[in-house]
Structures are given as structure tokens and as C-alpha cells.
PDB file of N, CA and C in Angstrom:
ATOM      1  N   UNK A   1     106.262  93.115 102.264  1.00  0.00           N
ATOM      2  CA  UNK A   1     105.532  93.306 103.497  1.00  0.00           C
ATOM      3  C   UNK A   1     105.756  94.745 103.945  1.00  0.00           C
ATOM      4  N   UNK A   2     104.776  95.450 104.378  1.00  0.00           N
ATOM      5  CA  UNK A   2     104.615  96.597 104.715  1.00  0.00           C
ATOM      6  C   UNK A   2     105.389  96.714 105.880  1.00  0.00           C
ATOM      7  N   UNK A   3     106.141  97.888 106.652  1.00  0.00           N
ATOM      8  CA  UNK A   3     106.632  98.365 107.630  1.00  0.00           C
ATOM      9  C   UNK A   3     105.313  98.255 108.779  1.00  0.00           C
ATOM     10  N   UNK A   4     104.294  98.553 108.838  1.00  0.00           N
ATOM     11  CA  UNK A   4     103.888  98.345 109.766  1.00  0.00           C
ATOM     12  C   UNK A   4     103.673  96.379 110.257  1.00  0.00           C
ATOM     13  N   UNK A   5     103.034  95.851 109.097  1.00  0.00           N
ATOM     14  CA  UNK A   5     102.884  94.697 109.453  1.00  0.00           C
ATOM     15  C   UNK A   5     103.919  94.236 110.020  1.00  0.00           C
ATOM     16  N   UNK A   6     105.360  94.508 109.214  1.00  0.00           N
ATOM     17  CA  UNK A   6     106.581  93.905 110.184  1.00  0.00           C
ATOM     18  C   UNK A   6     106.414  94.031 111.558  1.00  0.00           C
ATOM     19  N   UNK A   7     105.992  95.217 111.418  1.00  0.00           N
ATOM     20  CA  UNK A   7     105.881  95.951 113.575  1.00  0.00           C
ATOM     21  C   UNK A   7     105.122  95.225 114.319  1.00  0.00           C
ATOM     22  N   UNK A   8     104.041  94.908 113.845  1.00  0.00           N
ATOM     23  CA  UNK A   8     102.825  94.104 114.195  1.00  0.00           C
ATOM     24  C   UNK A   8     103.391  92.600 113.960  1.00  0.00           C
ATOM     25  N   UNK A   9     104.320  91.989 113.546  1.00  0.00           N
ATOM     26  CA  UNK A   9     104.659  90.522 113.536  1.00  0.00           C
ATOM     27  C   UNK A   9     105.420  90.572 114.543  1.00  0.00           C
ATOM     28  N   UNK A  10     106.267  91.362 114.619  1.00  0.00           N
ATOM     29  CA  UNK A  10     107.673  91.650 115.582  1.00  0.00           C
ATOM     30  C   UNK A  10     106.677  91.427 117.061  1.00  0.00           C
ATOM     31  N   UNK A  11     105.925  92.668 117.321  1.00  0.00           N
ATOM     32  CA  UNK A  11     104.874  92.503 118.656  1.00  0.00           C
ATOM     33  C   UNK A  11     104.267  91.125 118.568  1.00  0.00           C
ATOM     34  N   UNK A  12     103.612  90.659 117.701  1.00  0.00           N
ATOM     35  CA  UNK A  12     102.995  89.138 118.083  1.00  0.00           C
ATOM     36  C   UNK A  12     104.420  88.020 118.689  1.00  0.00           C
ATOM     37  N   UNK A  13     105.559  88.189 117.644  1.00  0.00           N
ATOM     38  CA  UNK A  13     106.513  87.464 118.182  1.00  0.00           C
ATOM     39  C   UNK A  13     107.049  87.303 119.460  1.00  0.00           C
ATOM     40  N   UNK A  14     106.339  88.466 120.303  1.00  0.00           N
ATOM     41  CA  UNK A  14     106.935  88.189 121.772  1.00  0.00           C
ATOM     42  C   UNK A  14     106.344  87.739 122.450  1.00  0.00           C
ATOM     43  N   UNK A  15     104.739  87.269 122.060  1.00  0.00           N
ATOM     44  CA  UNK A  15     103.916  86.699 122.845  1.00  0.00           C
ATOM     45  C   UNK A  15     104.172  85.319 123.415  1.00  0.00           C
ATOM     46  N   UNK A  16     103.392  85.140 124.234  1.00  0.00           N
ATOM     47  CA  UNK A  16     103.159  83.397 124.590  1.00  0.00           C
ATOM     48  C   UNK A  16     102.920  82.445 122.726  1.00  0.00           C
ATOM     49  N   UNK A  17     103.105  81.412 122.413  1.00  0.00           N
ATOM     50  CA  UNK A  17     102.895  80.552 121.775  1.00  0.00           C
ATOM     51  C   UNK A  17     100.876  80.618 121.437  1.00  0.00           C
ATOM     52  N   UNK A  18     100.285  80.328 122.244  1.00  0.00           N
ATOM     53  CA  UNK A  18      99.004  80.613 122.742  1.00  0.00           C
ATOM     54  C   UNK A  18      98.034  81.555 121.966  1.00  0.00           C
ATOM     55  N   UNK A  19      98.873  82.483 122.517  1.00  0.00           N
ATOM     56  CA  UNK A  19      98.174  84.091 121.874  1.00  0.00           C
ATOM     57  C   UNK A  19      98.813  84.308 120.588  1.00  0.00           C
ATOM     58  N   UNK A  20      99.969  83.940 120.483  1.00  0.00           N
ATOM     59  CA  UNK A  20     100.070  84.029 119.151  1.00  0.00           C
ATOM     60  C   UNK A  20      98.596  83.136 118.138  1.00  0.00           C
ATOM     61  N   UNK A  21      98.938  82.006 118.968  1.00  0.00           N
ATOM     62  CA  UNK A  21      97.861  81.278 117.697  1.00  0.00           C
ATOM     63  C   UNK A  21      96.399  81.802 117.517  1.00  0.00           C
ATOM     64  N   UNK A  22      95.925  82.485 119.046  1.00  0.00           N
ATOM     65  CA  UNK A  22      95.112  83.042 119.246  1.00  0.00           C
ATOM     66  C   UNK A  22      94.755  84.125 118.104  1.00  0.00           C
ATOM     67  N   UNK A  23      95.903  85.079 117.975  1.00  0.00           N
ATOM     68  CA  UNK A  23      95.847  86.357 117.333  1.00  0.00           C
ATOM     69  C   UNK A  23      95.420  85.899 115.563  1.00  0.00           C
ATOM     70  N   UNK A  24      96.580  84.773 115.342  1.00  0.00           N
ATOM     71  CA  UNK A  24      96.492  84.360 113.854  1.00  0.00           C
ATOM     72  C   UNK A  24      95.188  84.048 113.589  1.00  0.00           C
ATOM     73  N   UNK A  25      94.475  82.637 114.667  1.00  0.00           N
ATOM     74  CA  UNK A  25      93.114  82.704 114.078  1.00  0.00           C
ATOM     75  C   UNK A  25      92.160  83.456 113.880  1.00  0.00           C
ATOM     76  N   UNK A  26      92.528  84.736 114.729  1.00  0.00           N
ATOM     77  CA  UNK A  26      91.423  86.155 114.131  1.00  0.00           C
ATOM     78  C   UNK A  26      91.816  86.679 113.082  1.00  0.00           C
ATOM     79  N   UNK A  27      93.034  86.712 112.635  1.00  0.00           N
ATOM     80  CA  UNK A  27      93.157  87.537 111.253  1.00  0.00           C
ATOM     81  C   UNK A  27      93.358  86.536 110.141  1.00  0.00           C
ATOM     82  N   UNK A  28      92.876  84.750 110.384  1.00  0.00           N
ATOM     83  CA  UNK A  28      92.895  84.236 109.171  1.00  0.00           C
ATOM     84  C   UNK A  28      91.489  84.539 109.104  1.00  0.00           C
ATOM     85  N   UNK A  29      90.194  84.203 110.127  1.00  0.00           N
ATOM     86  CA  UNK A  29      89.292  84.935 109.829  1.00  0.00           C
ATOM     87  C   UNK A  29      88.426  86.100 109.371  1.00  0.00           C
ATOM     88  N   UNK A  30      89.259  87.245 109.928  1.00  0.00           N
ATOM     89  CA  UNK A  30      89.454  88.616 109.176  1.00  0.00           C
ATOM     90  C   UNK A  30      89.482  88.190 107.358  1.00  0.00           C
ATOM     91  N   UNK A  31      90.719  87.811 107.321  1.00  0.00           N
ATOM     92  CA  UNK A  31      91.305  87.832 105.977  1.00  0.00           C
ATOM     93  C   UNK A  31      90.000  87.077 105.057  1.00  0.00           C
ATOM     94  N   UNK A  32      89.458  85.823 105.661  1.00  0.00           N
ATOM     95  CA  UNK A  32      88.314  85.098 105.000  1.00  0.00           C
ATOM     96  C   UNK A  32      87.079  85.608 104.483  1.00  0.00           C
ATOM     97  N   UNK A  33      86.645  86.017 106.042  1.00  0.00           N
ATOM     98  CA  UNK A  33      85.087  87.082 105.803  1.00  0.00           C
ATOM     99  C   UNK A  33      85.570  88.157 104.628  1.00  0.00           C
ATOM    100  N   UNK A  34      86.797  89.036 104.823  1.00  0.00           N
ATOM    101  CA  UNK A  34      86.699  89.945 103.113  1.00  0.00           C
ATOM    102  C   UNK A  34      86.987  89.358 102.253  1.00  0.00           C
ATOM    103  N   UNK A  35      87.500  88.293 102.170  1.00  0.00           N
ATOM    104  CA  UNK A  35      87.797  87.503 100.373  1.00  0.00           C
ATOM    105  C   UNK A  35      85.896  87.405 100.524  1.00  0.00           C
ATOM    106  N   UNK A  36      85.407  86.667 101.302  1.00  0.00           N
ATOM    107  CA  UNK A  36      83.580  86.611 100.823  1.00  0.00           C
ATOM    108  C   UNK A  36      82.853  87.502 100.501  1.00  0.00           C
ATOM    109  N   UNK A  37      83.613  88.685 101.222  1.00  0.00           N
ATOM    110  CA  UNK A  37      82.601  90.152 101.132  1.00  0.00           C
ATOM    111  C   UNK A  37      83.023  90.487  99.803  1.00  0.00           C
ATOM    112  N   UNK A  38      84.134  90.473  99.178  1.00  0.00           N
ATOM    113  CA  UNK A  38      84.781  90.706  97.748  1.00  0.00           C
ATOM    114  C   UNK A  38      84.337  89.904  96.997  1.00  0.00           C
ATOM    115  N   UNK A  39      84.076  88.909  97.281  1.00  0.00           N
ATOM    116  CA  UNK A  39      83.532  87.800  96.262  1.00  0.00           C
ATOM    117  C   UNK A  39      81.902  88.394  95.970  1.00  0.00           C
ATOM    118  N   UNK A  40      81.272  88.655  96.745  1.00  0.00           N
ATOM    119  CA  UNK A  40      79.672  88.993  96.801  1.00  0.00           C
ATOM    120  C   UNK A  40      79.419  89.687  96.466  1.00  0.00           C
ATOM    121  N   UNK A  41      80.244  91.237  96.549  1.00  0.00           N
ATOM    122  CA  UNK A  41      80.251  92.201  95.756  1.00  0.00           C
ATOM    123  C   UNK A  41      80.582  92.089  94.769  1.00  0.00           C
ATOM    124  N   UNK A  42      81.421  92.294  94.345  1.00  0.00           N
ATOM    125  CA  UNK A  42      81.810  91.792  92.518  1.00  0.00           C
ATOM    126  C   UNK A  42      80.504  91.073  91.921  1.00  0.00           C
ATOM    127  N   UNK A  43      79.875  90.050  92.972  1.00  0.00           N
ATOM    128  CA  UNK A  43      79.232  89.123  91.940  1.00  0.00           C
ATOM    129  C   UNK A  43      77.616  90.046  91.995  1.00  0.00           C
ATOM    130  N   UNK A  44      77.467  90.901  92.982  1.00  0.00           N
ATOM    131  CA  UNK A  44      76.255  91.731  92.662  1.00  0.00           C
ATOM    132  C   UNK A  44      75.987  92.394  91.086  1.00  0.00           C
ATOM    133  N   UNK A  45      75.089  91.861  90.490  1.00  0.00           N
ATOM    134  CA  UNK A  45      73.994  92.496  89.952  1.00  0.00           C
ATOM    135  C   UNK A  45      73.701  93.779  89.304  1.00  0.00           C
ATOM    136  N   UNK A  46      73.075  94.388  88.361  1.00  0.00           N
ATOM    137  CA  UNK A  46      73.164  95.936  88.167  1.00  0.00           C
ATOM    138  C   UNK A  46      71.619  95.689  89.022  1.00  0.00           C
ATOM    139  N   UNK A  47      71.233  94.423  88.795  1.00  0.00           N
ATOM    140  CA  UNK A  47      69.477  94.407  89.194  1.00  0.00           C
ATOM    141  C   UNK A  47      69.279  94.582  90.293  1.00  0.00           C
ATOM    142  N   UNK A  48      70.196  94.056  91.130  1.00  0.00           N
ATOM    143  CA  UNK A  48      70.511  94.130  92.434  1.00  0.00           C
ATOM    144  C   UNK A  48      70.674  95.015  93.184  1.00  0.00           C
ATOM    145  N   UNK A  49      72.103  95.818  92.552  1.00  0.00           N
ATOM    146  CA  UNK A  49      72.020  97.294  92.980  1.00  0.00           C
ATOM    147  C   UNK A  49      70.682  98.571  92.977  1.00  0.00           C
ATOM    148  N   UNK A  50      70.356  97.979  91.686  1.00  0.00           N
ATOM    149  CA  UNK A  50      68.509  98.903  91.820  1.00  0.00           C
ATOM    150  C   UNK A  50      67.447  98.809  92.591  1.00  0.00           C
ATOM    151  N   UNK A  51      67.273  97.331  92.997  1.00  0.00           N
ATOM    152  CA  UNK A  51      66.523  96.676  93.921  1.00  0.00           C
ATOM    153  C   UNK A  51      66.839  97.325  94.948  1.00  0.00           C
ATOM    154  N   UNK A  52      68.050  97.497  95.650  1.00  0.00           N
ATOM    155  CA  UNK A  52      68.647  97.979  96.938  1.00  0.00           C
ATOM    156  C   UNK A  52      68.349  99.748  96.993  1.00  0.00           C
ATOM    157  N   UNK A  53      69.103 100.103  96.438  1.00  0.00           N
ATOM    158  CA  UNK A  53      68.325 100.987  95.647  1.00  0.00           C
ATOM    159  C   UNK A  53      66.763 101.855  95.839  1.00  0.00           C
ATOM    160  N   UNK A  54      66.029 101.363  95.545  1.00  0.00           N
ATOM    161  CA  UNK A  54      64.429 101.357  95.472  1.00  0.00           C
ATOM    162  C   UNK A  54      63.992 101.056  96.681  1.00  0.00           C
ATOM    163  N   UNK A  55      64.375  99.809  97.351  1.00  0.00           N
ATOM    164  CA  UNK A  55      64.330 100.062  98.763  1.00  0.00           C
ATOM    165  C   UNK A  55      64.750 101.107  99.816  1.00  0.00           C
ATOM    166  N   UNK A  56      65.775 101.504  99.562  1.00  0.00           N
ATOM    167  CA  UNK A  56      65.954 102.959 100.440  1.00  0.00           C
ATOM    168  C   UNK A  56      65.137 104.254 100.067  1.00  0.00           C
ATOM    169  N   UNK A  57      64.995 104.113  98.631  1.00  0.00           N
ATOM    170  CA  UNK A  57      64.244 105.366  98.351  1.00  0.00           C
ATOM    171  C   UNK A  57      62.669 105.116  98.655  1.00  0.00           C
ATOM    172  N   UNK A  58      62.736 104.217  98.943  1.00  0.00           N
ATOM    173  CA  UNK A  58      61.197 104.353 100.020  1.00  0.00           C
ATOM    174  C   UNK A  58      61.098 104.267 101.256  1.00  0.00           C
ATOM    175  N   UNK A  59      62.348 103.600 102.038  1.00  0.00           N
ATOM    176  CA  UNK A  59      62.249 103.737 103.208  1.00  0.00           C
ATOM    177  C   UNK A  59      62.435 105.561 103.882  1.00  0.00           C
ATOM    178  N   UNK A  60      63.780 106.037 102.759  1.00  0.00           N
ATOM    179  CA  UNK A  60      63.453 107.715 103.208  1.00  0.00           C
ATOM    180  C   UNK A  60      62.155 108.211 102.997  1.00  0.00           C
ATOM    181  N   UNK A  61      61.328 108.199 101.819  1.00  0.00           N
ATOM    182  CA  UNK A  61      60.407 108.640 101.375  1.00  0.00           C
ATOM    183  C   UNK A  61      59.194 108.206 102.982  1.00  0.00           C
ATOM    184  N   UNK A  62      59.210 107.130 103.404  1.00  0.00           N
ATOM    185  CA  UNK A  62      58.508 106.830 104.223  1.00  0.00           C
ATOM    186  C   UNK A  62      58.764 107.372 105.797  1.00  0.00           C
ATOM    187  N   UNK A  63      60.019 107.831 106.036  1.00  0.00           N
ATOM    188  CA  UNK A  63      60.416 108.384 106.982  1.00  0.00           C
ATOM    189  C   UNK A  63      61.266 107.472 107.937  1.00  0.00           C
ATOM    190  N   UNK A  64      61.588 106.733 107.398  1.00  0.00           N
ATOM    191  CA  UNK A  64      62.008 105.426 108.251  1.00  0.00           C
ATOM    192  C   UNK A  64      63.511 105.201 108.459  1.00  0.00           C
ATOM    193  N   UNK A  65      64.006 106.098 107.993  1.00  0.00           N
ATOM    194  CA  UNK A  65      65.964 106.365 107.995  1.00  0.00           C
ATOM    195  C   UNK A  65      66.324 107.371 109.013  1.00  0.00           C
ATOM    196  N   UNK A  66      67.500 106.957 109.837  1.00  0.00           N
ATOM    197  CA  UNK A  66      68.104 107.529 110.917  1.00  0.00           C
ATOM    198  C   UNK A  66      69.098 108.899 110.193  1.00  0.00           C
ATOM    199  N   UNK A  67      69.360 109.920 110.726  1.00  0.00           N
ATOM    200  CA  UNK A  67      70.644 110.338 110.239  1.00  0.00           C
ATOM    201  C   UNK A  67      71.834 109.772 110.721  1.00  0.00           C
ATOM    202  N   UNK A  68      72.894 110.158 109.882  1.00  0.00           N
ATOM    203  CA  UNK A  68      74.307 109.203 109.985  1.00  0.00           C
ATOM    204  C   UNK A  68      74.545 109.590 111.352  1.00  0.00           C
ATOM    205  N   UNK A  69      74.585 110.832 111.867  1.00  0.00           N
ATOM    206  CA  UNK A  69      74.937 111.305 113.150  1.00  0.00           C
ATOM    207  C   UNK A  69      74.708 110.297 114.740  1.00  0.00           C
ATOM    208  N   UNK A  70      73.447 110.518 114.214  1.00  0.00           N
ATOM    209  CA  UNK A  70      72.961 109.161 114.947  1.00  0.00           C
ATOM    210  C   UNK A  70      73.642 107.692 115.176  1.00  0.00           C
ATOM    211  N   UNK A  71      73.696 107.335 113.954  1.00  0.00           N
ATOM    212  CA  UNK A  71      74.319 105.863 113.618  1.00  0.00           C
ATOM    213  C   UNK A  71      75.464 106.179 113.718  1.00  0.00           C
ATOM    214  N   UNK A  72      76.416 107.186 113.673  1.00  0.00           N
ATOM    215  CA  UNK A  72      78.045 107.642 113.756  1.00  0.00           C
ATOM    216  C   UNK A  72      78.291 108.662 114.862  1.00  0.00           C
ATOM    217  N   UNK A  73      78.301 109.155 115.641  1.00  0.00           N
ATOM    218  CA  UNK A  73      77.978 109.651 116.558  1.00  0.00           C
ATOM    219  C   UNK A  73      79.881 110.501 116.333  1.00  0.00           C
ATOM    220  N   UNK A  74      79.902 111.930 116.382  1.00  0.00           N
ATOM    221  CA  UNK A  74      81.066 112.358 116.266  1.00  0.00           C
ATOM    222  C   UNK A  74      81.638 112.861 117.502  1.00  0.00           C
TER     223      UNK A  74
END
């Protein structure tokens, strides 16, 4: 176990009972949604990736893409 996680167990440990359980069920969920997102990726496609792919290069071509700046704002 990593030094920080210890830090981060140590802080949950002082909580109410409550929030503890509170906290756990967000990061068994956390932990779930990326085993799926890992699972989905891996199981993508080369066809897939091209498909995706081909779609963006027409949505730029069409004018239809934001810059990142926009969407990320620094």
C-alpha cells in the first residue's frame, strides 16, 4: 500500500462510522466504473478505432470541433 493511501485510510479512520461507509461506497464505485472502462477498451476493435476515427475527421473537416481551450479552459 502506497504512503499516500495509508494517509487517506488514516483520515477516513477518524470519521463517523457513516461517512466512512459513505466514502467506501464511492471508491468501490470508482474502482468498478474503471475495471469497465478497462474492460471496453482492451476489448475495442482496430475497426472500431477507425470508425471513431473517420468520424472526427469529418466532424473537423466539417467545422464542428471546439478547441481544447475551450473545453479545458487554463
Amino acid at each position: 500500500m502506497t504512503k499516500l493511501l495509508q494517509q487517506v485510510i488514516a483520515q477516513i479512520e477518524k470519521l463517523p462510522p457513516d461517512k466512512q461507509d459513505e466514502i467506501a461506497s464511492r471508491l468501490l464505485a470508482e474502482l468498478q466504473e474503471e475495471e469497465r472502462w478497462d474492460t471496453r477498451f482492451a476489448a475495442t476493435t482496430d475497426e472500431q478505432w477507425d470508425r471513431m476515427a473517420a468520424i472526427v475527421r469529418e466532424e473537423i473537416d466539417k467545422g464542428e470541433t471546439v478547441p481544447l481551450d475551450e473545453v479545458f479552459p487554463t
